[in-house]
PDB file of N, CA and C in Angstrom:
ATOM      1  N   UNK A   1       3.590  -9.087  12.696  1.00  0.00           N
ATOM      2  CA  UNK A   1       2.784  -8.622  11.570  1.00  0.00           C
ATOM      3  C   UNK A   1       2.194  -7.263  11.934  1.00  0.00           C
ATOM      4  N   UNK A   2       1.610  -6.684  11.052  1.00  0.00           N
ATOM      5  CA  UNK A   2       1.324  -5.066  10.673  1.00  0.00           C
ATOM      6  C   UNK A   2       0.243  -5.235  11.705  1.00  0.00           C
ATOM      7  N   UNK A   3      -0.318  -4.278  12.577  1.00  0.00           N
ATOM      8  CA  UNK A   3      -1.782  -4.190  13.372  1.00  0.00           C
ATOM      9  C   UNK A   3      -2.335  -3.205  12.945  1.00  0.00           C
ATOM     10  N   UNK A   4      -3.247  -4.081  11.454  1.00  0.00           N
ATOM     11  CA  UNK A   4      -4.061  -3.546  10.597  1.00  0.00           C
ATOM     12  C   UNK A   4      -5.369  -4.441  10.292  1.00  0.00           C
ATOM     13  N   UNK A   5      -5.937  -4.325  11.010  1.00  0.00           N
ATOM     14  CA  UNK A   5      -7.192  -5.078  10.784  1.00  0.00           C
ATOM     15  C   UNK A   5      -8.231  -4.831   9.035  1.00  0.00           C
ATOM     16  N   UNK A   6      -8.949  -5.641   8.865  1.00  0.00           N
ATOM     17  CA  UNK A   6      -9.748  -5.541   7.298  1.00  0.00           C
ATOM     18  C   UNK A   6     -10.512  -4.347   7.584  1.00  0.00           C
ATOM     19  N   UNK A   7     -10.999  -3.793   6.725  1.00  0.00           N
ATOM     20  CA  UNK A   7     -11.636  -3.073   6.584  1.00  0.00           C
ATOM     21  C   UNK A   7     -13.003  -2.796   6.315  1.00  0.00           C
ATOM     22  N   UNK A   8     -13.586  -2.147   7.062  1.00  0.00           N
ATOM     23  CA  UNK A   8     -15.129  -2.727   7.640  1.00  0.00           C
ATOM     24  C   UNK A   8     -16.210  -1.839   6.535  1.00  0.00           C
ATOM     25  N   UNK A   9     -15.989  -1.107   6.440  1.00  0.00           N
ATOM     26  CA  UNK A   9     -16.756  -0.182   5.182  1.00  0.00           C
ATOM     27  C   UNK A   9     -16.066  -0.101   3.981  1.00  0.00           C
ATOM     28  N   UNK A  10     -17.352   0.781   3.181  1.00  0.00           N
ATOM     29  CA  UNK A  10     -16.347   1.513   1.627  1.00  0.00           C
ATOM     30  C   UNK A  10     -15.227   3.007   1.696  1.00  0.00           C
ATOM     31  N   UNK A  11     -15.590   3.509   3.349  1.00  0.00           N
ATOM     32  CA  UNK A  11     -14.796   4.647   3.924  1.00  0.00           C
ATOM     33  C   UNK A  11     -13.180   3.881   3.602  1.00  0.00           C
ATOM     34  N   UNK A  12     -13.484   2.975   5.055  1.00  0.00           N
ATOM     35  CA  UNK A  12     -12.181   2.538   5.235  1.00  0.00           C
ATOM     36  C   UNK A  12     -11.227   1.711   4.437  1.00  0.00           C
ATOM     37  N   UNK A  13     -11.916   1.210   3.031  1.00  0.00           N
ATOM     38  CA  UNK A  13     -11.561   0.650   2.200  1.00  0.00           C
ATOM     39  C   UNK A  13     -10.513   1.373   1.489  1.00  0.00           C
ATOM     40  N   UNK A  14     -11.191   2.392   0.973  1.00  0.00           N
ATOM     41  CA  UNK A  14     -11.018   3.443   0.016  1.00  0.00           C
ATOM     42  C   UNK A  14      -9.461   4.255   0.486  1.00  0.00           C
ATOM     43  N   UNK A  15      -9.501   4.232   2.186  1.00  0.00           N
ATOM     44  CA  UNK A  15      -8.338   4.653   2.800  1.00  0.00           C
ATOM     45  C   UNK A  15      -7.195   3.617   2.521  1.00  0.00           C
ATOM     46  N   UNK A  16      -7.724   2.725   3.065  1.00  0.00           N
ATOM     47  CA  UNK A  16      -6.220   1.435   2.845  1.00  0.00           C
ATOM     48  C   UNK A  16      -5.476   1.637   1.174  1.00  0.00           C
ATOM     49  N   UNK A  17      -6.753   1.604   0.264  1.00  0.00           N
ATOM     50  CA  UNK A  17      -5.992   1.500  -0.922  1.00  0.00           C
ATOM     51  C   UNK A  17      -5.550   3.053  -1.318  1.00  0.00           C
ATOM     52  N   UNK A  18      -5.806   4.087  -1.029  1.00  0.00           N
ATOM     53  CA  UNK A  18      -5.166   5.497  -0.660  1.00  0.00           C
ATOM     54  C   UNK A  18      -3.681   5.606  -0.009  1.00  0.00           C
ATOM     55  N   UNK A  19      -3.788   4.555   1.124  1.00  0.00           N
ATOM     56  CA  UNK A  19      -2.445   4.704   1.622  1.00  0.00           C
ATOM     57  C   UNK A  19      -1.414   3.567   1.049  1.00  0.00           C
ATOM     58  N   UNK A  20      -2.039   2.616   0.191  1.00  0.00           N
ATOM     59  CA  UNK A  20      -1.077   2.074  -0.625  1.00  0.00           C
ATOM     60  C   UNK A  20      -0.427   2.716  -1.554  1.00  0.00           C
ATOM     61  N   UNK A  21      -1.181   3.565  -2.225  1.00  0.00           N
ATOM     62  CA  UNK A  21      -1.132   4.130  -3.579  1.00  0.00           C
ATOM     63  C   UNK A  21       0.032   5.397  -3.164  1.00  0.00           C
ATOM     64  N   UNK A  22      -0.158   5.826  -2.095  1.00  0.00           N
ATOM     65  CA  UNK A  22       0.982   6.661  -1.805  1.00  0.00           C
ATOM     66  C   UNK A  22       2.033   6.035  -1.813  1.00  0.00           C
ATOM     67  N   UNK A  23       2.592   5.260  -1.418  1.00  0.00           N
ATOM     68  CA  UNK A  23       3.770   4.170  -1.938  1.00  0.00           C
ATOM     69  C   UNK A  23       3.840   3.449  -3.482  1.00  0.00           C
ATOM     70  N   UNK A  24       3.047   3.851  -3.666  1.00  0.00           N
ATOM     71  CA  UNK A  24       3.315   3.128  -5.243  1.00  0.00           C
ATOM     72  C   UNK A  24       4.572   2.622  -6.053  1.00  0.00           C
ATOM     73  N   UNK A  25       5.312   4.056  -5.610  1.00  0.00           N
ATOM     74  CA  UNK A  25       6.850   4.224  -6.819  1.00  0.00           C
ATOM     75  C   UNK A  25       7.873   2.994  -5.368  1.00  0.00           C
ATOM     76  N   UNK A  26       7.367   2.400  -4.814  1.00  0.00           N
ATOM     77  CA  UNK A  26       8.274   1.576  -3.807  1.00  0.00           C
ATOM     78  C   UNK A  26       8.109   0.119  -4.419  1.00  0.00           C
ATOM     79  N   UNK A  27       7.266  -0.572  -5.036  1.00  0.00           N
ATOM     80  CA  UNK A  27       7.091  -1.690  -5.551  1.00  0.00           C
ATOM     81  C   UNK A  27       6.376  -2.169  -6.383  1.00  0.00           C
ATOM     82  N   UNK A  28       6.799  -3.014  -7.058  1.00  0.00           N
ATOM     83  CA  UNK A  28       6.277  -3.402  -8.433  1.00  0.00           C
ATOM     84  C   UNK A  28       5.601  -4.189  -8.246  1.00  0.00           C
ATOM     85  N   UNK A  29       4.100  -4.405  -9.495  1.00  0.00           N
ATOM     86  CA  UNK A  29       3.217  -4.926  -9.269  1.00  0.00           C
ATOM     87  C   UNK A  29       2.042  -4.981  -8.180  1.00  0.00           C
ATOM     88  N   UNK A  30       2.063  -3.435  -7.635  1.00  0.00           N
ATOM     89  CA  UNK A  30       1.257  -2.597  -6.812  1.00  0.00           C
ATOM     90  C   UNK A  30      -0.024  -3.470  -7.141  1.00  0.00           C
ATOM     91  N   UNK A  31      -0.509  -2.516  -8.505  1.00  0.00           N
ATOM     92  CA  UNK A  31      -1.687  -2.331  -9.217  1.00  0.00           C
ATOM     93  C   UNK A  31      -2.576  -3.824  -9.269  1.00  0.00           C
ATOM     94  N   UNK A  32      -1.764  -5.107  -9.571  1.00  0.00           N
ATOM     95  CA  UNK A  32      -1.865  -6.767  -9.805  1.00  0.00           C
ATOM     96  C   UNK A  32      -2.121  -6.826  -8.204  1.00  0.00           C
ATOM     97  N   UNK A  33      -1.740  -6.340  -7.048  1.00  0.00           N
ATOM     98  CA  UNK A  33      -1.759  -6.812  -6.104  1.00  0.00           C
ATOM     99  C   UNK A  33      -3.016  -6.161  -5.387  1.00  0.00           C
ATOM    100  N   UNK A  34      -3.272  -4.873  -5.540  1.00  0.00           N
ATOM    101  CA  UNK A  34      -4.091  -4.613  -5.056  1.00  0.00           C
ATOM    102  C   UNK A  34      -5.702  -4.455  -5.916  1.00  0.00           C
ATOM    103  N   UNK A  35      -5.863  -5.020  -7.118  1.00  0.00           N
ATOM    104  CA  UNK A  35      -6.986  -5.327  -8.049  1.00  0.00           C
ATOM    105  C   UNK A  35      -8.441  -5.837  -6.474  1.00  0.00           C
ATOM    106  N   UNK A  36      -7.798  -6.809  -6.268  1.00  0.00           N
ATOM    107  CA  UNK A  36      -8.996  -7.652  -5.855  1.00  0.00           C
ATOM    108  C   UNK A  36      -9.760  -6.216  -4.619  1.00  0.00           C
ATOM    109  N   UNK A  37      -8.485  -5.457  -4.156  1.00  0.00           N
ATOM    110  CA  UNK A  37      -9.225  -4.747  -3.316  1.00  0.00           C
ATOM    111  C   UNK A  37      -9.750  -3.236  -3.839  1.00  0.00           C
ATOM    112  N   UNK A  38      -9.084  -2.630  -4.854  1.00  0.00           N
ATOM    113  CA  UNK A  38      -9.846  -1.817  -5.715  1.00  0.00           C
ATOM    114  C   UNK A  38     -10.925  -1.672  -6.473  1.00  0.00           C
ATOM    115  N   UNK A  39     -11.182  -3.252  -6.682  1.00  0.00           N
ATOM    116  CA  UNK A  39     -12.066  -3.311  -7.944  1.00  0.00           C
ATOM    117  C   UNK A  39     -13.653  -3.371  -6.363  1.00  0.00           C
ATOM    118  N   UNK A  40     -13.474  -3.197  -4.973  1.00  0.00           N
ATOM    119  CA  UNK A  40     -14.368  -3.204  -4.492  1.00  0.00           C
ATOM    120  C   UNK A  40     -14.613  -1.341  -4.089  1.00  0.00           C
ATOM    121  N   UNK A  41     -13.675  -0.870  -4.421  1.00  0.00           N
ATOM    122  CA  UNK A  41     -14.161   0.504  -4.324  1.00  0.00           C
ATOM    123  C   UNK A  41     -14.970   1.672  -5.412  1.00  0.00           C
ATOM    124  N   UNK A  42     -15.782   1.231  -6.296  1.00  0.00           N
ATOM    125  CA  UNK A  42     -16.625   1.611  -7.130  1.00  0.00           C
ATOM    126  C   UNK A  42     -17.838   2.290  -6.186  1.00  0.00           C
ATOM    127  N   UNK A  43     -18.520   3.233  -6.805  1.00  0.00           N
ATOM    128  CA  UNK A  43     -19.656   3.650  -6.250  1.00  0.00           C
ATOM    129  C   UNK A  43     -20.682   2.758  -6.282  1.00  0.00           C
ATOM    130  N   UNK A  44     -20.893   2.012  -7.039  1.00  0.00           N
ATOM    131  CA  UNK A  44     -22.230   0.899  -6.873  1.00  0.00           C
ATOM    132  C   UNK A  44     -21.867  -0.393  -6.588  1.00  0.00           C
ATOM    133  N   UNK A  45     -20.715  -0.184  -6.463  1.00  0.00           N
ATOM    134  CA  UNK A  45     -19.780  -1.580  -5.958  1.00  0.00           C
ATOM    135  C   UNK A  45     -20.166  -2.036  -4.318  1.00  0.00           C
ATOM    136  N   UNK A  46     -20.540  -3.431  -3.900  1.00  0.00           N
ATOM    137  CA  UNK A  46     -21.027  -3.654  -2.327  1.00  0.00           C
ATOM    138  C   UNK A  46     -20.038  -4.350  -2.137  1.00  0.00           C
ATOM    139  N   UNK A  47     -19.510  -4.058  -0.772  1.00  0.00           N
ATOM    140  CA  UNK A  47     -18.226  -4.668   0.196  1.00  0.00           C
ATOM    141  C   UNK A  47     -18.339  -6.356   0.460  1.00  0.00           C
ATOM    142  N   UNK A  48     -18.120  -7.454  -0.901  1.00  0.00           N
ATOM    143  CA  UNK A  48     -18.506  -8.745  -0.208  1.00  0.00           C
ATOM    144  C   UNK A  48     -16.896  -9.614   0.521  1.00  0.00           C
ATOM    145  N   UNK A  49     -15.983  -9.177   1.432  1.00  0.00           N
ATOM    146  CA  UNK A  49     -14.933  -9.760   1.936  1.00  0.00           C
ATOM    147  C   UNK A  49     -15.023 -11.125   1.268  1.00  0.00           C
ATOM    148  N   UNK A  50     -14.158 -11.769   0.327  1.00  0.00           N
ATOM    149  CA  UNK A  50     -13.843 -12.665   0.071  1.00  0.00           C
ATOM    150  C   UNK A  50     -12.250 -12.965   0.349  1.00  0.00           C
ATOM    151  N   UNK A  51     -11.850 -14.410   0.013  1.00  0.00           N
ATOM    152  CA  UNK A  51     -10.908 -14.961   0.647  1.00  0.00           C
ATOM    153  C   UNK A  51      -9.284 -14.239  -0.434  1.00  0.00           C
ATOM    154  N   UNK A  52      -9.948 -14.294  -1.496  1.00  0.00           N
ATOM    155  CA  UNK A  52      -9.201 -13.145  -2.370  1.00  0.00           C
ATOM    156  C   UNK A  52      -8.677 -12.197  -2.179  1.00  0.00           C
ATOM    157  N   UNK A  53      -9.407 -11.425  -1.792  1.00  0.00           N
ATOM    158  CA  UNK A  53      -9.560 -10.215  -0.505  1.00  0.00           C
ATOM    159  C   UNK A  53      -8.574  -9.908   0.351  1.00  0.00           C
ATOM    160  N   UNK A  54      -8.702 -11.029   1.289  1.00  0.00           N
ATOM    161  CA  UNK A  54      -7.984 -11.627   2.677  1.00  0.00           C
ATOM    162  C   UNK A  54      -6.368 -11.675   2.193  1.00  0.00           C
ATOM    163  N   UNK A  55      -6.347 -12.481   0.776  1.00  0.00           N
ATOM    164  CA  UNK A  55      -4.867 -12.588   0.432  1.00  0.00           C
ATOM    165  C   UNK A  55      -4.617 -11.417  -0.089  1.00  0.00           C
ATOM    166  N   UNK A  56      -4.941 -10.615  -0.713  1.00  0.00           N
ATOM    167  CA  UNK A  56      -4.331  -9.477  -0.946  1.00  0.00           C
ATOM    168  C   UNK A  56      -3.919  -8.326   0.084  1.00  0.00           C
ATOM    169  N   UNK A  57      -5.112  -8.647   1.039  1.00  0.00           N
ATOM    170  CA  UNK A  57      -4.529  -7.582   2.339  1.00  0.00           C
ATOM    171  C   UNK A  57      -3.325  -7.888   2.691  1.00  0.00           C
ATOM    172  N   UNK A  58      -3.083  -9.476   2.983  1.00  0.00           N
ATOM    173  CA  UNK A  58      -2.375  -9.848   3.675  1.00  0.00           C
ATOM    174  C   UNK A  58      -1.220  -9.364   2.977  1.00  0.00           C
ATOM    175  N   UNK A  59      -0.678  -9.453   1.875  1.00  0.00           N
ATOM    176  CA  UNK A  59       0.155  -9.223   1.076  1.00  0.00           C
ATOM    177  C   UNK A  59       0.531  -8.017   1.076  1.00  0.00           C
ATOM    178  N   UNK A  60      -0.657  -6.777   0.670  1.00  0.00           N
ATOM    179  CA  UNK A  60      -0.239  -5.807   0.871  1.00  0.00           C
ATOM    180  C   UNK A  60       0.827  -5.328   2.623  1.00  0.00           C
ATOM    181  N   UNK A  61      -0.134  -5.534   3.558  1.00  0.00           N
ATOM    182  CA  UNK A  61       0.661  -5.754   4.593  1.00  0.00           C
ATOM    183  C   UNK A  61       2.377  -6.173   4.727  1.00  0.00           C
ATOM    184  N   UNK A  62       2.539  -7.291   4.483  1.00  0.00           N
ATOM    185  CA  UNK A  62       4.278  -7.736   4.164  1.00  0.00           C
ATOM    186  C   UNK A  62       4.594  -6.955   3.374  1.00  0.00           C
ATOM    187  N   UNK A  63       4.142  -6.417   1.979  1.00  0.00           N
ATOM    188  CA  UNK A  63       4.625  -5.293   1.555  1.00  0.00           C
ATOM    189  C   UNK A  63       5.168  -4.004   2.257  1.00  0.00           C
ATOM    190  N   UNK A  64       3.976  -3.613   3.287  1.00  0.00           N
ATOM    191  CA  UNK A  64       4.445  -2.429   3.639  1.00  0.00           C
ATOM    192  C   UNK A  64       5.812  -2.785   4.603  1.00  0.00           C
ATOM    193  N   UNK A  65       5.157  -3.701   5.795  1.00  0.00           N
ATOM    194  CA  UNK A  65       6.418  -3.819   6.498  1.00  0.00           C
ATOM    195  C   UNK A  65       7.866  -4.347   5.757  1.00  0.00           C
ATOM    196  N   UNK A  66       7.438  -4.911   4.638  1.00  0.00           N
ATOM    197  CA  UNK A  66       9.275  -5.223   4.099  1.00  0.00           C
ATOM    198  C   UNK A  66      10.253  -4.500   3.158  1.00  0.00           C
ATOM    199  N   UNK A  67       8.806  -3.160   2.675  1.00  0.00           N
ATOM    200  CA  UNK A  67       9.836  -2.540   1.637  1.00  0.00           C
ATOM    201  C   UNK A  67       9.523  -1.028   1.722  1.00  0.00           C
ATOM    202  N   UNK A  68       8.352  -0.830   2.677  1.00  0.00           N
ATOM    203  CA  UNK A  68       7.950   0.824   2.876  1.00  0.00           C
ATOM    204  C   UNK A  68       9.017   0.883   4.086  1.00  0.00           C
ATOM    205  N   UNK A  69       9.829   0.376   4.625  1.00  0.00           N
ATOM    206  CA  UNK A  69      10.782   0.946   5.613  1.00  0.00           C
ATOM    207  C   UNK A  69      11.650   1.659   5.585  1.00  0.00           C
ATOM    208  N   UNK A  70      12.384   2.266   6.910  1.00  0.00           N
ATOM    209  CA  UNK A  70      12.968   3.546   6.695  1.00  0.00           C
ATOM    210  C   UNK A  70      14.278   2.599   7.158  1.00  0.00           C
ATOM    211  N   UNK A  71      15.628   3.126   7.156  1.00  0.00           N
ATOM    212  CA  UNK A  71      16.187   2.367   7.773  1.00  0.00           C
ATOM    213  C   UNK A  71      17.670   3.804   7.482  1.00  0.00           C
ATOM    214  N   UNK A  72      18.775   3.566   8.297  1.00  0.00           N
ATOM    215  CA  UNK A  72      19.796   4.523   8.167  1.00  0.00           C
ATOM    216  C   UNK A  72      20.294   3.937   6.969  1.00  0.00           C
ATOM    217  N   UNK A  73      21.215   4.632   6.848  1.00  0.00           N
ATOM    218  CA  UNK A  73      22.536   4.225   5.546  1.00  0.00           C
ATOM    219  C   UNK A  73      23.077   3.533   5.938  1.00  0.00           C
ATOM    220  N   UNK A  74      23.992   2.151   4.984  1.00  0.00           N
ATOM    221  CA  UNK A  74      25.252   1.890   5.354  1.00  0.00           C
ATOM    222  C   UNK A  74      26.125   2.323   4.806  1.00  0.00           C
ATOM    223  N   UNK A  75      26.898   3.216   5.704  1.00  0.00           N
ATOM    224  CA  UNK A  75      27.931   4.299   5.632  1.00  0.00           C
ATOM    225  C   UNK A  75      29.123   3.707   4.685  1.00  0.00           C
ATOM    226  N   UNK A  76      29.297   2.369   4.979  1.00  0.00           N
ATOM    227  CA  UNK A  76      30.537   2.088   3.957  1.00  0.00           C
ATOM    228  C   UNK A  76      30.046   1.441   2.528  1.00  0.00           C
ATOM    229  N   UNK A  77      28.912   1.819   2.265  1.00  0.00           N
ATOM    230  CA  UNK A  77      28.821   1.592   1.039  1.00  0.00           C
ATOM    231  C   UNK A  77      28.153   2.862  -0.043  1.00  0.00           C
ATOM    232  N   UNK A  78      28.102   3.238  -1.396  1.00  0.00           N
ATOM    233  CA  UNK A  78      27.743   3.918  -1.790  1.00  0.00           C
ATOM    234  C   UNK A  78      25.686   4.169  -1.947  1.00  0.00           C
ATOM    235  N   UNK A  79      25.370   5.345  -1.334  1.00  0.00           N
ATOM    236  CA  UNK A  79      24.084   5.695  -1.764  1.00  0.00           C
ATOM    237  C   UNK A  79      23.944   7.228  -2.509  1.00  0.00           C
ATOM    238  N   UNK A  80      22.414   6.851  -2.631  1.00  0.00           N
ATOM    239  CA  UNK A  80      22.285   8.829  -3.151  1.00  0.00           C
ATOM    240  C   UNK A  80      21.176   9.020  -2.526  1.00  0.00           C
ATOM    241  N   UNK A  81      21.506  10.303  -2.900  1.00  0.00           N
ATOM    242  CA  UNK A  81      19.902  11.481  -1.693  1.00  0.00           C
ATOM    243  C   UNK A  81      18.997  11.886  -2.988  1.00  0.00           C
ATOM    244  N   UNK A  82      17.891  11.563  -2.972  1.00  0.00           N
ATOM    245  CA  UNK A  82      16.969  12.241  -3.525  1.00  0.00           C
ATOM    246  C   UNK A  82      15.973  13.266  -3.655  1.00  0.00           C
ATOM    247  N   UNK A  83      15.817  14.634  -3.745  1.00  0.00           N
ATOM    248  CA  UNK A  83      15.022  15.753  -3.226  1.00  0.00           C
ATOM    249  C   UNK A  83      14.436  16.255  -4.011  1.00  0.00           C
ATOM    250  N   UNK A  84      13.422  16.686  -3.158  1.00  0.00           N
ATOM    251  CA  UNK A  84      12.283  17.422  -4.230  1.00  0.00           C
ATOM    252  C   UNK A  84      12.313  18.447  -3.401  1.00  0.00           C
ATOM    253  N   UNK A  85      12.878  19.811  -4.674  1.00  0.00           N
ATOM    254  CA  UNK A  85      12.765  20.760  -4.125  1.00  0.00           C
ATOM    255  C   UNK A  85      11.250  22.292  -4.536  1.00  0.00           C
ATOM    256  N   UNK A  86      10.614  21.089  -4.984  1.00  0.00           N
ATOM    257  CA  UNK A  86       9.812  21.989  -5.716  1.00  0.00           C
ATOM    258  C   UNK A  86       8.952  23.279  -4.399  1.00  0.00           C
ATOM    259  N   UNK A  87       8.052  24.368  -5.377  1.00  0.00           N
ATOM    260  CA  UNK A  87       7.648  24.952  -4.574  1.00  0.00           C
ATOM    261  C   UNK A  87       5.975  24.493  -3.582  1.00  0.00           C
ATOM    262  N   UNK A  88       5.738  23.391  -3.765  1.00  0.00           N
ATOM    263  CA  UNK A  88       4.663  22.839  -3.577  1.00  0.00           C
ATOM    264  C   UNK A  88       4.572  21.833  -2.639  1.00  0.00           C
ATOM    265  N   UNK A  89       5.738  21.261  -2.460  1.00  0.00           N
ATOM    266  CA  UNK A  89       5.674  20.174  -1.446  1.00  0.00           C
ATOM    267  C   UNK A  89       6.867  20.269  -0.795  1.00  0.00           C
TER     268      UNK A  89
END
């Protein structure tokens, strides 16, 4: 499993669901999955870890490791390359 421990503030909160959100366009039902842990990043919002919580990390986690991966091609089958060639990134 991922060695990503919970997240102890509204700093580090705010990061986890930041670095989900950069993956976004990788899996569906992001947004449903990560509710329980967004809806704690509000400005008057207080950090209460519930078990809700716990399952959504966890989830997010198997997410990353099962579908944010990099992996080579398999050469004998057909893929495509995707690029952004813009001037900005």
């Amino acid at each position: 499993m991922l060695a990503l421990s919970p997240p102890k503030n509204k700093t580090e909160l705010r990061g986890l669901v930041g670095m989900i959100n950069y993956y976004r366009d990788m899996w569906k039902g992001r947004s449903s999955m990560l509710a329980p842990l967004t809806s704690m990043c509000g400005k008057n919002e207080k950090i209460e870890w519930t078990e809700q919580m716990q399952e959504a990390f966890e989830m997010v986690k198997t997410k990353i490791l099962n579908e944010a991966m990099l992996a080579h091609p398999d050469f004998s089958k057909p893929f495509d390359v995707h690029m952004d060639s813009s001037d900005y990134q």
